[in-house]
Structures are given as C-alpha cells and as structure tokens.
N, C-alpha and C. Protein backbone atom coordinates (compact mmCIF):
# COMPACT_ATOMS: atom_id res chain seq x y z
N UNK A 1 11.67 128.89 108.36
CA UNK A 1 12.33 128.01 107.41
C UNK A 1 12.99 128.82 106.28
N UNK A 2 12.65 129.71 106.01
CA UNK A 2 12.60 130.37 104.92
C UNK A 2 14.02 131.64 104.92
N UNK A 3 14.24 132.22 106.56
CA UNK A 3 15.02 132.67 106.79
C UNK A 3 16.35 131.96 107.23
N UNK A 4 16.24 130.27 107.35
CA UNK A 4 17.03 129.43 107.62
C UNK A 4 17.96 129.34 106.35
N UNK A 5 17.05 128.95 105.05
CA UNK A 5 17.50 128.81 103.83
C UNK A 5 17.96 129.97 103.34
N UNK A 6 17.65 131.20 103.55
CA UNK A 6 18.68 132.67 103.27
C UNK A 6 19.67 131.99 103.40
N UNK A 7 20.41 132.02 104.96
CA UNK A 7 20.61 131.71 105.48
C UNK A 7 21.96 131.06 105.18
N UNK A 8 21.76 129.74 105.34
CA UNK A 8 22.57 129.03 104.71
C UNK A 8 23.11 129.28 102.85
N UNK A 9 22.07 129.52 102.26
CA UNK A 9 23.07 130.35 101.05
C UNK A 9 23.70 131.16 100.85
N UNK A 10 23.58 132.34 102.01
CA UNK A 10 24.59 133.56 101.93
C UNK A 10 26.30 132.70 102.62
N UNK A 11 26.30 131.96 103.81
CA UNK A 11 27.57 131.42 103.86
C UNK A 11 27.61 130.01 103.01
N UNK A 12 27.13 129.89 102.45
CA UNK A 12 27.65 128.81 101.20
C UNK A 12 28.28 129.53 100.35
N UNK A 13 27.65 130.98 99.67
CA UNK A 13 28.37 131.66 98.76
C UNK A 13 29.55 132.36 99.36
N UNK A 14 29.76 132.78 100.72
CA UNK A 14 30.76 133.42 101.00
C UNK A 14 31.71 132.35 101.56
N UNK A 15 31.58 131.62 102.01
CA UNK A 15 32.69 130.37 102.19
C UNK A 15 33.43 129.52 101.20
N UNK A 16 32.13 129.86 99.93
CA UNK A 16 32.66 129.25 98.47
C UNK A 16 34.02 130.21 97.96
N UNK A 17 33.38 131.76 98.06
CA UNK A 17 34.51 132.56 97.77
C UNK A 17 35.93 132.82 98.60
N UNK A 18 35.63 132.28 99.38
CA UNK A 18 37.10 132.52 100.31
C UNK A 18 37.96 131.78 100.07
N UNK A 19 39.47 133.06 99.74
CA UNK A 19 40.38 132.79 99.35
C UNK A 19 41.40 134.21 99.32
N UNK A 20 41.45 133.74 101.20
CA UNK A 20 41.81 135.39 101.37
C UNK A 20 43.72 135.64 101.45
N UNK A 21 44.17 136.53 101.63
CA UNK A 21 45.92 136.80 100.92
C UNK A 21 46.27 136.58 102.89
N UNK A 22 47.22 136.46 102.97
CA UNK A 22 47.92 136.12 103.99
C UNK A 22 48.79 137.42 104.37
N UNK A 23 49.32 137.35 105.88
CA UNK A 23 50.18 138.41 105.79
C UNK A 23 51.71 138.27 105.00
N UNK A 24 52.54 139.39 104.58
CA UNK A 24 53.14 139.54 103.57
C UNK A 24 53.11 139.60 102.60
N UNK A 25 51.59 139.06 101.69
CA UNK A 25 51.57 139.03 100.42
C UNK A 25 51.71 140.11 99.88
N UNK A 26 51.94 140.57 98.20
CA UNK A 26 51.79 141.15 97.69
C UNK A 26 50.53 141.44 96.67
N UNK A 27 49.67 142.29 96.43
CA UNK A 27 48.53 142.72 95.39
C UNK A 27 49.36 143.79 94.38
N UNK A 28 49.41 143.33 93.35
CA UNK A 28 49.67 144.30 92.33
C UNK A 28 48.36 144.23 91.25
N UNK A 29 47.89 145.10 91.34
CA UNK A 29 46.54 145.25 90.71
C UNK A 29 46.51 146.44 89.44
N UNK A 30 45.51 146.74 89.08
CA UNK A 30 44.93 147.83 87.77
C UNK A 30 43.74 147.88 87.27
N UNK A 31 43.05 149.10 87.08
CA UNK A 31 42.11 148.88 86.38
C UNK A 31 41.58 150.53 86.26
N UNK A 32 40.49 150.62 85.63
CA UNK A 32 40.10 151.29 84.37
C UNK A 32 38.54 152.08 85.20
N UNK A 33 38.49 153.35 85.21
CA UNK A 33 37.29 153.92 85.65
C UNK A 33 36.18 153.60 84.15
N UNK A 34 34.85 152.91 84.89
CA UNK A 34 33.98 152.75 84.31
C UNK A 34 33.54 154.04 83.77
N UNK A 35 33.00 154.42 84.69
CA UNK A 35 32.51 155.83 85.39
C UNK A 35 32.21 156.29 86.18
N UNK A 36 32.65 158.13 85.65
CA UNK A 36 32.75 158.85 86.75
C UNK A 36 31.71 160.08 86.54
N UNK A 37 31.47 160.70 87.61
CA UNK A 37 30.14 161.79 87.32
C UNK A 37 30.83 162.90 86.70
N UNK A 38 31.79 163.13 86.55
CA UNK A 38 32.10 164.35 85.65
C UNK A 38 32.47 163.89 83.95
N UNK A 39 32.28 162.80 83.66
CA UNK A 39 32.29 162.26 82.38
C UNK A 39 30.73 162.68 81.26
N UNK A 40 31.27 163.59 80.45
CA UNK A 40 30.04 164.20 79.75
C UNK A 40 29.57 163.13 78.79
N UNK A 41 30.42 162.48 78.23
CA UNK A 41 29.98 161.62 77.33
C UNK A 41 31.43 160.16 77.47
N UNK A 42 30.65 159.54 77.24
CA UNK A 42 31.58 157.75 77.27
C UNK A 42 32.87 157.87 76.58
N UNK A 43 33.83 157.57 77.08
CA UNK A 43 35.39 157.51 76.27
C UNK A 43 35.90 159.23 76.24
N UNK A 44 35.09 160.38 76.60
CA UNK A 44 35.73 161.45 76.48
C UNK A 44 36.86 161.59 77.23
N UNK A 45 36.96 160.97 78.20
CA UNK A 45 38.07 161.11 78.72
C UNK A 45 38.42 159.84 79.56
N UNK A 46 39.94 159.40 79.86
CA UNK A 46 39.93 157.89 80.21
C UNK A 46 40.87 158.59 82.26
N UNK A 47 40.30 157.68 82.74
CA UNK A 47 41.32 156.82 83.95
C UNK A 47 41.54 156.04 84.27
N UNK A 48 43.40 155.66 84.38
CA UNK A 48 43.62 154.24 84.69
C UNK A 48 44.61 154.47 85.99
N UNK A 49 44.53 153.54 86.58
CA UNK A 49 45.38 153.41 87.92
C UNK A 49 45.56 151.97 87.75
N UNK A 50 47.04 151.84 88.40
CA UNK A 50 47.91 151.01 88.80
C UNK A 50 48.33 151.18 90.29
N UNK A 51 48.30 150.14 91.03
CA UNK A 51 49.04 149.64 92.44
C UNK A 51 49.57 148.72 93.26
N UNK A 52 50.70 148.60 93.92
CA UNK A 52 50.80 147.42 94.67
C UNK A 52 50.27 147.68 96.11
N UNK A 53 50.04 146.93 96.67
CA UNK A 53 49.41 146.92 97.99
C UNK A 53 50.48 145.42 98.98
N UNK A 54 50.96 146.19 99.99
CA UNK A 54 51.51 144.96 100.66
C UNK A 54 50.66 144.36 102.17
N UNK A 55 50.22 143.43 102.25
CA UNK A 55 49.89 142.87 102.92
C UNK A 55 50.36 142.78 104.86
N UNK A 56 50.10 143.87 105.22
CA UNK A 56 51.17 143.59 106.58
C UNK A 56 50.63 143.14 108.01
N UNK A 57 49.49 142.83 107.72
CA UNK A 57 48.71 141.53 108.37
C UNK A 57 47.68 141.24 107.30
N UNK A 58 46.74 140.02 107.83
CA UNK A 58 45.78 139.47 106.86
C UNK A 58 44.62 140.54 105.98
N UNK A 59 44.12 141.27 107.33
CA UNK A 59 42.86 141.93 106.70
C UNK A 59 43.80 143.38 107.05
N UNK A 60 44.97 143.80 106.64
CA UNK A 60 45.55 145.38 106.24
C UNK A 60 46.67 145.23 105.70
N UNK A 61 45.94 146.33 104.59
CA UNK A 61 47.75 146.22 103.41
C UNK A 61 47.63 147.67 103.36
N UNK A 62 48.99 148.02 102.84
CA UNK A 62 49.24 149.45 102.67
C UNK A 62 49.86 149.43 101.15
N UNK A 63 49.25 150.28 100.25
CA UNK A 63 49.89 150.65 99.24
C UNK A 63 50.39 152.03 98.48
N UNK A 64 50.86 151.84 97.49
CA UNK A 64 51.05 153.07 96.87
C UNK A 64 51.38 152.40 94.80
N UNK A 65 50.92 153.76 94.34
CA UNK A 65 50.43 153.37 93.02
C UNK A 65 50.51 155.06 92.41
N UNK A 66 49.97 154.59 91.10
CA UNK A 66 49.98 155.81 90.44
C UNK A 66 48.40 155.63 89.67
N UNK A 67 47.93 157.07 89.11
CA UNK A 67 46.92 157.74 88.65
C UNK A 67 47.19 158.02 87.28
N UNK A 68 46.45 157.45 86.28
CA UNK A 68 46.93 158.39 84.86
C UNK A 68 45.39 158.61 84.33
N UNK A 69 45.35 160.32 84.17
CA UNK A 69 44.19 160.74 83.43
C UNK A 69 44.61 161.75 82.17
N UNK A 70 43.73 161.54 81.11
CA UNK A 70 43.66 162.11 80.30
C UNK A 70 43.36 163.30 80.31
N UNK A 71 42.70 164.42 80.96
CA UNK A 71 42.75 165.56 80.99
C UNK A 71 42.74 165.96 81.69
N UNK A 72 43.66 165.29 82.76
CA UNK A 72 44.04 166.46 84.36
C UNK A 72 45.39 165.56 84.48
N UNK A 73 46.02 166.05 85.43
CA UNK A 73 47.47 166.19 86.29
C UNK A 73 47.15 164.51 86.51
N UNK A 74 48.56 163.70 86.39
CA UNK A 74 48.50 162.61 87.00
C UNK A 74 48.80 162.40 88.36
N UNK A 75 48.89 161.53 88.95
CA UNK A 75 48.91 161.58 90.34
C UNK A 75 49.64 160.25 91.05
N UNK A 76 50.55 160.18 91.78
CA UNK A 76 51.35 159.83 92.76
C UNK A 76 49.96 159.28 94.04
N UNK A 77 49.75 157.55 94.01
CA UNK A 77 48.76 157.59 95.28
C UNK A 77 49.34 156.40 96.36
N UNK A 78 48.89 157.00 97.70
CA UNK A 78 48.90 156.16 98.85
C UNK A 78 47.82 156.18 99.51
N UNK A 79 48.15 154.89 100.05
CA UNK A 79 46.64 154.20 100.83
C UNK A 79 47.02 153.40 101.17
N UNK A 80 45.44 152.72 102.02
CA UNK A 80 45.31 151.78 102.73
C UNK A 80 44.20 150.78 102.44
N UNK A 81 44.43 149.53 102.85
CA UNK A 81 42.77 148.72 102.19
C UNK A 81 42.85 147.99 104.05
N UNK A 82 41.72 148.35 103.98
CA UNK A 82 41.23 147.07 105.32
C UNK A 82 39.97 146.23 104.70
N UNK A 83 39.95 144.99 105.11
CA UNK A 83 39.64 144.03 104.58
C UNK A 83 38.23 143.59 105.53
N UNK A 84 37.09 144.27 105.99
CA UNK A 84 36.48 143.49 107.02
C UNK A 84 36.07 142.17 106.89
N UNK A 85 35.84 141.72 105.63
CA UNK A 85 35.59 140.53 105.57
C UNK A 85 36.78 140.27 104.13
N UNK A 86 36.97 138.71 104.11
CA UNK A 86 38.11 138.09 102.98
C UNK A 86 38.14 139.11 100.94
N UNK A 87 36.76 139.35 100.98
CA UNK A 87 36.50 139.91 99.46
C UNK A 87 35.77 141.22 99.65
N UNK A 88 35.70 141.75 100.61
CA UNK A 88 35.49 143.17 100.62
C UNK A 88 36.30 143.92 101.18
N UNK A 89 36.64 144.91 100.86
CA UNK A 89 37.43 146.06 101.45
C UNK A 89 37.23 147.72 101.44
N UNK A 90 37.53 148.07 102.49
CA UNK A 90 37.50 149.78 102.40
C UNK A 90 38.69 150.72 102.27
N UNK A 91 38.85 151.42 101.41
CA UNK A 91 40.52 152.21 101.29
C UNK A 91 39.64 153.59 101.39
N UNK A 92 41.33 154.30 101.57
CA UNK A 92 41.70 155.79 101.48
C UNK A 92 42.66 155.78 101.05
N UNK A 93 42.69 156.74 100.18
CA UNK A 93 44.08 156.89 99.39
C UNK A 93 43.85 158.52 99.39
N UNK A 94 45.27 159.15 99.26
CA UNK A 94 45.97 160.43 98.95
C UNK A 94 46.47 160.27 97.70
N UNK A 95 46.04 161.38 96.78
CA UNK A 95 46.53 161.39 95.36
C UNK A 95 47.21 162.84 95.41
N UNK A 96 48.72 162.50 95.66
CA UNK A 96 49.64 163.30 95.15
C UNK A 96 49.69 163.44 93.94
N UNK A 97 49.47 165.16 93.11
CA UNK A 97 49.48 165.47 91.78
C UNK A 97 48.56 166.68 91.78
N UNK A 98 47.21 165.67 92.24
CA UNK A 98 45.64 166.35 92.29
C UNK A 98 45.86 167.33 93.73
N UNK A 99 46.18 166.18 94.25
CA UNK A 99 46.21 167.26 95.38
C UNK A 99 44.29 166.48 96.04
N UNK A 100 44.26 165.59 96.31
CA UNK A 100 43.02 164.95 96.71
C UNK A 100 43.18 163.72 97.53
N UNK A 101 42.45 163.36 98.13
CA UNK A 101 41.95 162.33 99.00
C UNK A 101 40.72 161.37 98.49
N UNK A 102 40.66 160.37 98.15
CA UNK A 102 40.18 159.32 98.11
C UNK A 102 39.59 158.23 98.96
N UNK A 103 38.04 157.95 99.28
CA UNK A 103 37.29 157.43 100.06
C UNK A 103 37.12 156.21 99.24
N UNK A 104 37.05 154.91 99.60
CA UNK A 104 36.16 154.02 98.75
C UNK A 104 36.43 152.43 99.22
N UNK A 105 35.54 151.84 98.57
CA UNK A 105 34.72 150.09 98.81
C UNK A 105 35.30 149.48 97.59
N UNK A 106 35.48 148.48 97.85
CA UNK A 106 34.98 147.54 96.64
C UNK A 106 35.15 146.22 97.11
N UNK A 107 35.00 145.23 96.20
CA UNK A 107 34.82 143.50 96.33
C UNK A 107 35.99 143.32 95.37
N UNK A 108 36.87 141.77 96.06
CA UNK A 108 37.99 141.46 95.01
C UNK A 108 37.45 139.68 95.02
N UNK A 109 36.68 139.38 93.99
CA UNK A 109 36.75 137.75 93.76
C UNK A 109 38.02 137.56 92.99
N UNK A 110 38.16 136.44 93.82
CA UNK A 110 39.07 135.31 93.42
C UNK A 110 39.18 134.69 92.08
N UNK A 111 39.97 134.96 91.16
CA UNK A 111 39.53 134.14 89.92
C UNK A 111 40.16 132.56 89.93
N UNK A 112 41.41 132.92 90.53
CA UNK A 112 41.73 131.84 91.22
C UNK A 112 43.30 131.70 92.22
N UNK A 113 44.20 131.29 92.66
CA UNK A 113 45.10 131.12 93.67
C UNK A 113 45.57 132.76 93.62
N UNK A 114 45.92 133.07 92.38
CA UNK A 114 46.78 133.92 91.81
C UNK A 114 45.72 135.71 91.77
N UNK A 115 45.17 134.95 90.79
CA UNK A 115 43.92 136.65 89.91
C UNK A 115 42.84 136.68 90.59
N UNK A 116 42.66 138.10 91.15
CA UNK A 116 41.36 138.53 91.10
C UNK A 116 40.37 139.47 90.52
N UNK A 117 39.52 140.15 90.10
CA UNK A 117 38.58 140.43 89.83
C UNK A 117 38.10 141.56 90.88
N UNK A 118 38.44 142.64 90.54
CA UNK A 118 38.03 144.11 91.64
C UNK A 118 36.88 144.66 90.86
N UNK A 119 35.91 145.09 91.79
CA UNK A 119 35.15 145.76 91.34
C UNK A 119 34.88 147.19 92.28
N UNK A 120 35.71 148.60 92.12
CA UNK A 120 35.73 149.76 93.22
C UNK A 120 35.25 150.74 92.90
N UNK A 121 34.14 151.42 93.86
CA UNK A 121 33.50 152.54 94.03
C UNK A 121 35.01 153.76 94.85
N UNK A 122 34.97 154.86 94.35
CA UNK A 122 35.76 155.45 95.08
C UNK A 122 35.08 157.30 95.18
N UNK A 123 35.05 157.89 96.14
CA UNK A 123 34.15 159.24 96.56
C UNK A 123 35.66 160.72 96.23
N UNK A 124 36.19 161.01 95.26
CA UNK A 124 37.08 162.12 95.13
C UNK A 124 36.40 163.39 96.01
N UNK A 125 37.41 163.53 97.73
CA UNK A 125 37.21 164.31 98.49
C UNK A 125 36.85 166.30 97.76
N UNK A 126 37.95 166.15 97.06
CA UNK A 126 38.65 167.93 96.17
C UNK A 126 37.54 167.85 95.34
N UNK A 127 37.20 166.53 94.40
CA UNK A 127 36.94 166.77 93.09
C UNK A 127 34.90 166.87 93.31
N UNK A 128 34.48 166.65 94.48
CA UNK A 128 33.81 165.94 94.99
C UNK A 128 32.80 165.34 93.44
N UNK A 129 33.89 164.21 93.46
CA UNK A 129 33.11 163.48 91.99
C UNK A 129 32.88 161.69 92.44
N UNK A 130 32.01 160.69 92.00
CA UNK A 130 31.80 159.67 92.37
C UNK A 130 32.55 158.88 91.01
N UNK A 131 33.47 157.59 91.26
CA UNK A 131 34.01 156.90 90.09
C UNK A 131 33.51 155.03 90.46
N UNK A 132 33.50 154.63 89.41
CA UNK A 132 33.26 153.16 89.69
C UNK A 132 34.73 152.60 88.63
N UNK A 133 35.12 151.65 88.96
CA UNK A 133 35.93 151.22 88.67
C UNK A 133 36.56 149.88 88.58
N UNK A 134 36.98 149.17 87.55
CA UNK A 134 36.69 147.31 87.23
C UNK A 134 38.22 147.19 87.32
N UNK A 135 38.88 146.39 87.16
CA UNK A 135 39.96 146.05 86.99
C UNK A 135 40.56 144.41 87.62
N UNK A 136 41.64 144.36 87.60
CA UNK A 136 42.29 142.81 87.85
C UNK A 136 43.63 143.06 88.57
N UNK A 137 43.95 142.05 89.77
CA UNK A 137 44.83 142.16 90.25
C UNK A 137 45.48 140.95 90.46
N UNK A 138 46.69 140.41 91.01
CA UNK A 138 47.72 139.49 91.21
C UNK A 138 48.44 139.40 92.28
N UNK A 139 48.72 138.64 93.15
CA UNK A 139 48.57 137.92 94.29
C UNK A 139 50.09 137.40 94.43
N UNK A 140 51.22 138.13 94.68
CA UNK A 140 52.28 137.54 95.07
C UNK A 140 52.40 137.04 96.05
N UNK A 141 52.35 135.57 96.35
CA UNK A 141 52.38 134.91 97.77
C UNK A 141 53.99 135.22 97.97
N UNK A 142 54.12 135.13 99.78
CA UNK A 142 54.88 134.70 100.31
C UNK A 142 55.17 133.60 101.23
C-alpha cells in the first residue's frame, strides 16, 4: 500500500509539472553560477551565461550562447540539451575562449506557458571544477 501511494505521488507531481516545449521552439535563457569549487570566498568572483537553445525535435535542442567571467577569458558556447524526461535535461557544451568542454544536468520548472525556472549542475572538463547554477529562461513558441 505504501509503495502504491509513493507511487501515485511521484506521477501526480510529475504530470502536474508538465509543460514540455514542442519542436521548433525557442529557449532563450540566463543565469548566474551559485557556486563553483574554485570560488575562495562568495562574490569574489562572478559567472553569468546567456543562451538560446532551438528546439529541433521535442526532447533535443541545440544551442549556442555566451560565457562572461570576471577573472578569466570569456567564452563563445555550443551545445546540446536532451530532454529524457519534459523538466530534466542533460547538456554538453564547448566553451570557445576557455578552450573547455562542459558536462551537465539540470531541471527547468515551468513557471508558467512562457518562464521557467533552471536549476544546472555543470562538470568543467579543462578546469576540472564543479558549478551549480540558477537562472530563468523564456519559451518562444512556434
């Protein structure tokens, strides 16, 4: 009984959240490294990234974006997000600048038709450094 009622609340909550992008859409997103393991102390140094991501079936978009850090080389990035399920996804991205490769997860809730709510872990291949990362993105339907 008990594993029934799991159960049924894990797809109540994930059926509640679905509200997944279609093919063609557009994601233009951003956001802000929480933190990262080479950060000695909070605010010493900032990263922000910006990207669009196009949608070229449901669960795969391809994007490209840019990198801005405060005390290293900015960076030129491309990637990919696959989507295994509607609000999770896995990318790789290439950061032209650094000269690095980029591994990483994250979850995008829905805030609503339009905004979502990213929350991304990403593994810097070169830098071998771990970043977490919050930000908000926007949903150009087609």
């Amino acid at each position: 009984m008990r594993n029934v009622f799991f159960t049924l609340s894990i797809l109540t909550f994930v059926l509640g959240t679905l509200n997944a992008q279609s093919s063609n859409d557009i994601l233009i997103s951003s956001g802000i490294d929480l933190i990262k393991t080479d950060y000695s102390r909070f605010a010493d140094k900032l990263q922000f990234g910006a990207e669009a991501n196009y949608f070229v079936v449901r669960h795969f978009a391809a994007g490209a974006g840019l990198e801005l850090w405060t005390h290293n080389t900015s960076s030129f990035a491309m990637g990919i997000r696959y989507y295994p399920l509607d609000n999770f996804f896995v990318r790789v991205r290439g950061l032209i600048g650094a000269n690095d490769v980029a591994l990483g997860g994250g979850w995008s809730k829905p805030i609503n038709k339009k905004w979502r709510f990213e929350a991304i872990g990403d593994f810097y291949l070169g830098q071998t450094e771990f970043g977490i990362r919050a930000g908000v993105g926007y949903v150009i339907k087609k």
